[in-house]
N, C-alpha and C. Protein backbone atom coordinates (compact mmCIF):
# COMPACT_ATOMS: atom_id res chain seq x y z
N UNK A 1 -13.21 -0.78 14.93
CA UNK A 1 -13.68 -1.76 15.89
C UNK A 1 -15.17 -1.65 16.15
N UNK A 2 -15.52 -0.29 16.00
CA UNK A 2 -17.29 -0.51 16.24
C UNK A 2 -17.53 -0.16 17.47
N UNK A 3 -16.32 0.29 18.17
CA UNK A 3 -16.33 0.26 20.00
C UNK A 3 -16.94 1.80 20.40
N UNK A 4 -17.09 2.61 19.47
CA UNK A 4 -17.64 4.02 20.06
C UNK A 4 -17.13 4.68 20.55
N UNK A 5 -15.72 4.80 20.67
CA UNK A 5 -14.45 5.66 21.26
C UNK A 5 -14.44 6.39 20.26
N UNK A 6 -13.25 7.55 20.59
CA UNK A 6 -13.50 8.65 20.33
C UNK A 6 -12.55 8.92 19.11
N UNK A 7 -11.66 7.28 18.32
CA UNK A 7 -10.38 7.17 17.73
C UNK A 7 -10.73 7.51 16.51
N UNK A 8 -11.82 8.33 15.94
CA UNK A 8 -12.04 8.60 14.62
C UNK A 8 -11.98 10.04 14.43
N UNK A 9 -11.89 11.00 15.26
CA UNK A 9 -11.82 12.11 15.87
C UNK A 9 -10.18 12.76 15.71
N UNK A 10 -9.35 12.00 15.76
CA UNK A 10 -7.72 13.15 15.39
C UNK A 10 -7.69 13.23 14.73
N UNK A 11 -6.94 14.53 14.43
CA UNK A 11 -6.78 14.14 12.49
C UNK A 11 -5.33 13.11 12.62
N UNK A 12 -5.61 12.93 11.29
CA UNK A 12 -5.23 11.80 10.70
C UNK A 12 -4.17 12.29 9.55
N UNK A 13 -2.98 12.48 9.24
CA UNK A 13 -1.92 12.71 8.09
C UNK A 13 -1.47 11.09 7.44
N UNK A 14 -1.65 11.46 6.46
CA UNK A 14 -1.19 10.21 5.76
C UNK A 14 -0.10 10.63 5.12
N UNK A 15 0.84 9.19 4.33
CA UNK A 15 1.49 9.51 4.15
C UNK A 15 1.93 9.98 2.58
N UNK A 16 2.27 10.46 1.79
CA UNK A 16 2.50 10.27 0.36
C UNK A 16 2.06 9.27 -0.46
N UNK A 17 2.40 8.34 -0.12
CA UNK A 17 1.83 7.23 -0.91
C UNK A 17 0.71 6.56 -0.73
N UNK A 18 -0.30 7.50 0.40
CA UNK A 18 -1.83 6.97 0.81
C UNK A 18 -2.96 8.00 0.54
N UNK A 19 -2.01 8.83 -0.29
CA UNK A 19 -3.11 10.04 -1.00
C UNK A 19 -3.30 10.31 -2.21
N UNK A 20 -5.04 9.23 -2.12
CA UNK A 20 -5.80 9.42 -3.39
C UNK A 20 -6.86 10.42 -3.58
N UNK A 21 -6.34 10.76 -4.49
CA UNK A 21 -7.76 11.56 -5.03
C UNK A 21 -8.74 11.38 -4.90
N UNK A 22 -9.88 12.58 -4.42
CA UNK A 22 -11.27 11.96 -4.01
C UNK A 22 -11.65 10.94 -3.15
N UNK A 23 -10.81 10.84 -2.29
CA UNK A 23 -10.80 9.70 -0.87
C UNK A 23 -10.73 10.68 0.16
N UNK A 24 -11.50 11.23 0.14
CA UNK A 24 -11.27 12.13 1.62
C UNK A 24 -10.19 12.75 2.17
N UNK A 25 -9.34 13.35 1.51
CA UNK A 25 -8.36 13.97 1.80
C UNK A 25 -7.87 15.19 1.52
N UNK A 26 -7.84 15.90 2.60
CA UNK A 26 -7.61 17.01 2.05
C UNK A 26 -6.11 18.04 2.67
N UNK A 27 -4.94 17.95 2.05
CA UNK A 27 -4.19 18.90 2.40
C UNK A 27 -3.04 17.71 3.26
N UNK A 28 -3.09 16.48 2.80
CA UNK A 28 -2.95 15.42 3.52
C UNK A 28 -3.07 14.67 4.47
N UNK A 29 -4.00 15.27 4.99
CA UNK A 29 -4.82 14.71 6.37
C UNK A 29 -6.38 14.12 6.00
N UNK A 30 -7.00 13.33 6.73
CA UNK A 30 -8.30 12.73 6.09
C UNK A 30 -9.32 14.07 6.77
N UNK A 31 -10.04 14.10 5.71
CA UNK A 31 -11.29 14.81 6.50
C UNK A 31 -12.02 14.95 7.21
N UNK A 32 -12.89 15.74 7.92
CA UNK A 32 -13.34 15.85 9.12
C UNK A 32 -14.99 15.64 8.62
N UNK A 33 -16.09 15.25 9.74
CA UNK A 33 -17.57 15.64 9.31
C UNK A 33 -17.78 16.73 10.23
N UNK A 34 -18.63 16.78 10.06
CA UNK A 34 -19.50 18.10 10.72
C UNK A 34 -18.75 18.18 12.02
N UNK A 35 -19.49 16.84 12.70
CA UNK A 35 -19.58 16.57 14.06
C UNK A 35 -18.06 15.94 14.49
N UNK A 36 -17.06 16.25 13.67
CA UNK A 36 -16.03 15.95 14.19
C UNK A 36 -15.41 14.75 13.96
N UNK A 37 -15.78 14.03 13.63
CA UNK A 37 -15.29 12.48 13.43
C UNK A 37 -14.71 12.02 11.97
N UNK A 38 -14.02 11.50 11.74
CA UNK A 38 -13.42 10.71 10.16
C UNK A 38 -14.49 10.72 9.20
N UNK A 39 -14.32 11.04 7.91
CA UNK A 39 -15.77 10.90 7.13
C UNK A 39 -15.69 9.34 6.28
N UNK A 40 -14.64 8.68 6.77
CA UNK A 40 -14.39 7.09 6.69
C UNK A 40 -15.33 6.92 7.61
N UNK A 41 -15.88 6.96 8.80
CA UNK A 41 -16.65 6.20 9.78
C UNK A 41 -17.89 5.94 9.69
N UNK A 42 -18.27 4.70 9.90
CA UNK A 42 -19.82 4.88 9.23
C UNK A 42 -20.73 5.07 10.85
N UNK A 43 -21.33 6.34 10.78
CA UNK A 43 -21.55 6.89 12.33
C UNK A 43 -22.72 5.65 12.55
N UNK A 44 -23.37 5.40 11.78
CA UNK A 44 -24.79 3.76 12.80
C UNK A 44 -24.04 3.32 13.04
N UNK A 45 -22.98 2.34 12.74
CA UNK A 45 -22.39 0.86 13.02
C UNK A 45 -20.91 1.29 13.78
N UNK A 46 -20.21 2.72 13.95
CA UNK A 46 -19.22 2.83 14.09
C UNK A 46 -17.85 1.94 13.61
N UNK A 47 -18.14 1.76 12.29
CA UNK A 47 -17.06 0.79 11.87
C UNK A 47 -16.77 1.69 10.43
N UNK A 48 -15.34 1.22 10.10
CA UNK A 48 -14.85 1.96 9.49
C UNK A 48 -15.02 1.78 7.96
N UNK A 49 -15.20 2.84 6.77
CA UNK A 49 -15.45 1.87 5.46
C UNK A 49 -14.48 1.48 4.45
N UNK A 50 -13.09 2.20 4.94
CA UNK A 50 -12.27 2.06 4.30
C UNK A 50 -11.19 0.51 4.75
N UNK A 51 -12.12 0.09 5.90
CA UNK A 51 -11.36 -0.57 6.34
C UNK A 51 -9.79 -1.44 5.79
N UNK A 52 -10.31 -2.51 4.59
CA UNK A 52 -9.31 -2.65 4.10
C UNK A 52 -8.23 -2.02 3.42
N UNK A 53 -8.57 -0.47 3.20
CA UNK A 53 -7.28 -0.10 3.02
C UNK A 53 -7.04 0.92 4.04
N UNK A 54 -7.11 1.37 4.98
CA UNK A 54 -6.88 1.69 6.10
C UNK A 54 -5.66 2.38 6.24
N UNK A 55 -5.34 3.62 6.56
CA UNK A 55 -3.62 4.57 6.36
C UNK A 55 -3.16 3.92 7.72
N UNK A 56 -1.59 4.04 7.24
CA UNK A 56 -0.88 3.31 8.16
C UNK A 56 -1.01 3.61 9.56
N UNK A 57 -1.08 5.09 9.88
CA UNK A 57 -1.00 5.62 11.01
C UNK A 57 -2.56 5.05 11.67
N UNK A 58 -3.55 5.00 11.14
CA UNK A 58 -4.94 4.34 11.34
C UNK A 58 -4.34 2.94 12.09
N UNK A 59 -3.81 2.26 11.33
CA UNK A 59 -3.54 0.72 11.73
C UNK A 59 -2.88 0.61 12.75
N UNK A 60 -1.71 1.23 13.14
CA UNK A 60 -0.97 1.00 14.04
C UNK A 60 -1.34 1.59 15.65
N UNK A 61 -2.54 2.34 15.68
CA UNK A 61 -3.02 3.50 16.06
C UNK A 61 -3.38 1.98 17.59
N UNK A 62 -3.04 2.49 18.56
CA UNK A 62 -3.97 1.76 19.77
C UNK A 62 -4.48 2.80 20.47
N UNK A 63 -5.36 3.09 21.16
CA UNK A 63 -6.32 4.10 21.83
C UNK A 63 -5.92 3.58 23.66
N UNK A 64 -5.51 2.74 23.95
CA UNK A 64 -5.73 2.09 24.77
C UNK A 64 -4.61 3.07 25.90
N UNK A 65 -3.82 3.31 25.28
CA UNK A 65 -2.63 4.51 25.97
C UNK A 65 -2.77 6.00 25.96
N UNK A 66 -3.53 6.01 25.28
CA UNK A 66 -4.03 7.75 24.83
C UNK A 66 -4.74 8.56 26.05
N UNK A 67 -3.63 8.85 26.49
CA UNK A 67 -4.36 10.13 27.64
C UNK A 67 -5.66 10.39 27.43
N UNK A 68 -5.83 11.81 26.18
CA UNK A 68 -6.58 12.45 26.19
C UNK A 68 -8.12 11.76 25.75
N UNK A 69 -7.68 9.87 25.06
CA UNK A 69 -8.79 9.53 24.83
C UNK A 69 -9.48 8.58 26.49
N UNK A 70 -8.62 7.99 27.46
CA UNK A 70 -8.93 8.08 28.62
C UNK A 70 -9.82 9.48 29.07
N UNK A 71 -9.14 10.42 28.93
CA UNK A 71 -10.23 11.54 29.81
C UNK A 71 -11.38 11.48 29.16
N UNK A 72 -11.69 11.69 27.62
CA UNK A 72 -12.93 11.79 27.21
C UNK A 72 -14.00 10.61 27.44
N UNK A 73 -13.58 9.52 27.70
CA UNK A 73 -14.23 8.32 27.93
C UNK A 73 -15.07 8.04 29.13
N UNK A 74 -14.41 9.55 30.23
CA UNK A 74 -14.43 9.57 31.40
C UNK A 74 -15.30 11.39 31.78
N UNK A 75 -15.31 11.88 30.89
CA UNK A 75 -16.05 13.20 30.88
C UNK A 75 -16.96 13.73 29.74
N UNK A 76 -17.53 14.83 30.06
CA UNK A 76 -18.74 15.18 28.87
C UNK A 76 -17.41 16.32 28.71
N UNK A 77 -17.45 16.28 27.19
CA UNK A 77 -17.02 17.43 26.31
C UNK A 77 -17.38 17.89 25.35
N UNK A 78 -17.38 19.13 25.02
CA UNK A 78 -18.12 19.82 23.35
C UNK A 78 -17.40 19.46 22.01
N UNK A 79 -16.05 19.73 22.89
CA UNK A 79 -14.88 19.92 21.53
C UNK A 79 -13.39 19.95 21.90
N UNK A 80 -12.43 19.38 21.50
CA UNK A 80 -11.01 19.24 21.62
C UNK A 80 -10.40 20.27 22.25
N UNK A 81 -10.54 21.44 22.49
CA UNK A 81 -10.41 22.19 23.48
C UNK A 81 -10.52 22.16 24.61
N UNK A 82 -12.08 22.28 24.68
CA UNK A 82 -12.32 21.99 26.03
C UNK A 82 -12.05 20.70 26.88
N UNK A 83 -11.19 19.76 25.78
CA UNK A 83 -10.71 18.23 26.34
C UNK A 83 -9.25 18.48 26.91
N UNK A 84 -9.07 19.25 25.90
CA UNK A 84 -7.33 19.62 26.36
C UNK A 84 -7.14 20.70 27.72
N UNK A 85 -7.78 21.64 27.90
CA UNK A 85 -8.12 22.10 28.96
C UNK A 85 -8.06 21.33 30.19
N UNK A 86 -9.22 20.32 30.06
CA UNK A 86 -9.16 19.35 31.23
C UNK A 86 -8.14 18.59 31.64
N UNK A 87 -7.43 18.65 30.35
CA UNK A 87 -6.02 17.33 30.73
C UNK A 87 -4.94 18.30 31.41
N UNK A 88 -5.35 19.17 31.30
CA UNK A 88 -4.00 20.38 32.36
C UNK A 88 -4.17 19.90 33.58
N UNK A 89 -5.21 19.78 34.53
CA UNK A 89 -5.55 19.16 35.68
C UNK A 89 -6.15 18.05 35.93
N UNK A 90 -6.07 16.81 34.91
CA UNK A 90 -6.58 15.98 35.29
C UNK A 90 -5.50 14.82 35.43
N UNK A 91 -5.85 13.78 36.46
CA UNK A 91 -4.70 12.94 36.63
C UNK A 91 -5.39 11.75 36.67
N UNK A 92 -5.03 11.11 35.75
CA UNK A 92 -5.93 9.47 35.75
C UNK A 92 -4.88 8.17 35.42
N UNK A 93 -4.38 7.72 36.69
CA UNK A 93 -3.36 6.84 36.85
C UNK A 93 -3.44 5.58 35.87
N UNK A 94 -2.05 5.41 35.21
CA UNK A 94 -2.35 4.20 34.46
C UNK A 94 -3.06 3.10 34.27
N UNK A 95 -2.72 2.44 35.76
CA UNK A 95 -3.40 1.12 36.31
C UNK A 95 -4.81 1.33 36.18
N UNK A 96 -5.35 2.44 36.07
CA UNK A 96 -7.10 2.82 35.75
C UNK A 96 -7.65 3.06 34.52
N UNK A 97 -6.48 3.36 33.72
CA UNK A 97 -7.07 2.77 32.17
C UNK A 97 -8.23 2.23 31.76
N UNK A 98 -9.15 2.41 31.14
CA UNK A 98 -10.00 1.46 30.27
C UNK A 98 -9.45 0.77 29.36
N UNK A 99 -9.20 -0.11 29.14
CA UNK A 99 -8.77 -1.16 27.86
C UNK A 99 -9.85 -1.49 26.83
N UNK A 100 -10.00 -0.93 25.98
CA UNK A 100 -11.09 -1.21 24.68
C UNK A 100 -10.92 -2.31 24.04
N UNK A 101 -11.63 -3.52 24.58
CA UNK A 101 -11.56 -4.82 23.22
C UNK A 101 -12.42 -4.16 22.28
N UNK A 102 -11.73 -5.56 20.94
CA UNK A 102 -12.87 -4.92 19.81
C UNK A 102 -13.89 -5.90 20.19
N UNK A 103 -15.00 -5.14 19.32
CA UNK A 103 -16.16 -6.19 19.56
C UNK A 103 -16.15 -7.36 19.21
N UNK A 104 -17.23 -8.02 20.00
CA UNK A 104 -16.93 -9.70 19.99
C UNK A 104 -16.20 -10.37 20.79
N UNK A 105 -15.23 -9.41 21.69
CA UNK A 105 -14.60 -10.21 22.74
C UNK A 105 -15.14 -10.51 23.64
């Protein structure tokens, strides 16, 4: 989407039949960069390059329900740890959600 959330960041398992060689994959999960994020993502534009072929779990994927991506949207963090940490005590009621359109809406 280009939206700057944090949905490029889990890993990602694909499934058998979405693992090609030399596509970023390693051990069946997509790879990580440095800084943590999908090495599909193109970090200027935040949009994705594989887009059209995209693993299933990618596609079906909404961010919009995701706890832990609510808290980060909502706090400074280093690293997935220290995110999960926070979600032990943090309580951020549904109805307060952020809803991420994609861009252009």
């Amino acid at each position: 989407m280009g939206c700057r959330t944090d949905c490029c960041r889990p890993l990602v398992r694909l499934d058998p039949d979405e693992r090609n060689p030399g596509s970023g994959i390693s051990n069946g999960f997509v790879e990580k960069c440095a800084d943590g994020y999908c090495v599909n993502l193109d970090c200027e534009t935040h949009f994705c390059r594989i887009w059209e072929n995209w693993s299933r779990v990618c596609r079906g994927y909404d961010c919009n329900g995701e706890f832990l991506l609510q808290l980060a949207g909502r706090n400074q963090f280093r690293n997935i740890a220290e995110l999960v940490k926070m979600a032990a005590t943090a309580c951020i009621p549904k109805e307060t959600y952020i809803q991420v359109p994609p861009i252009g809406e």
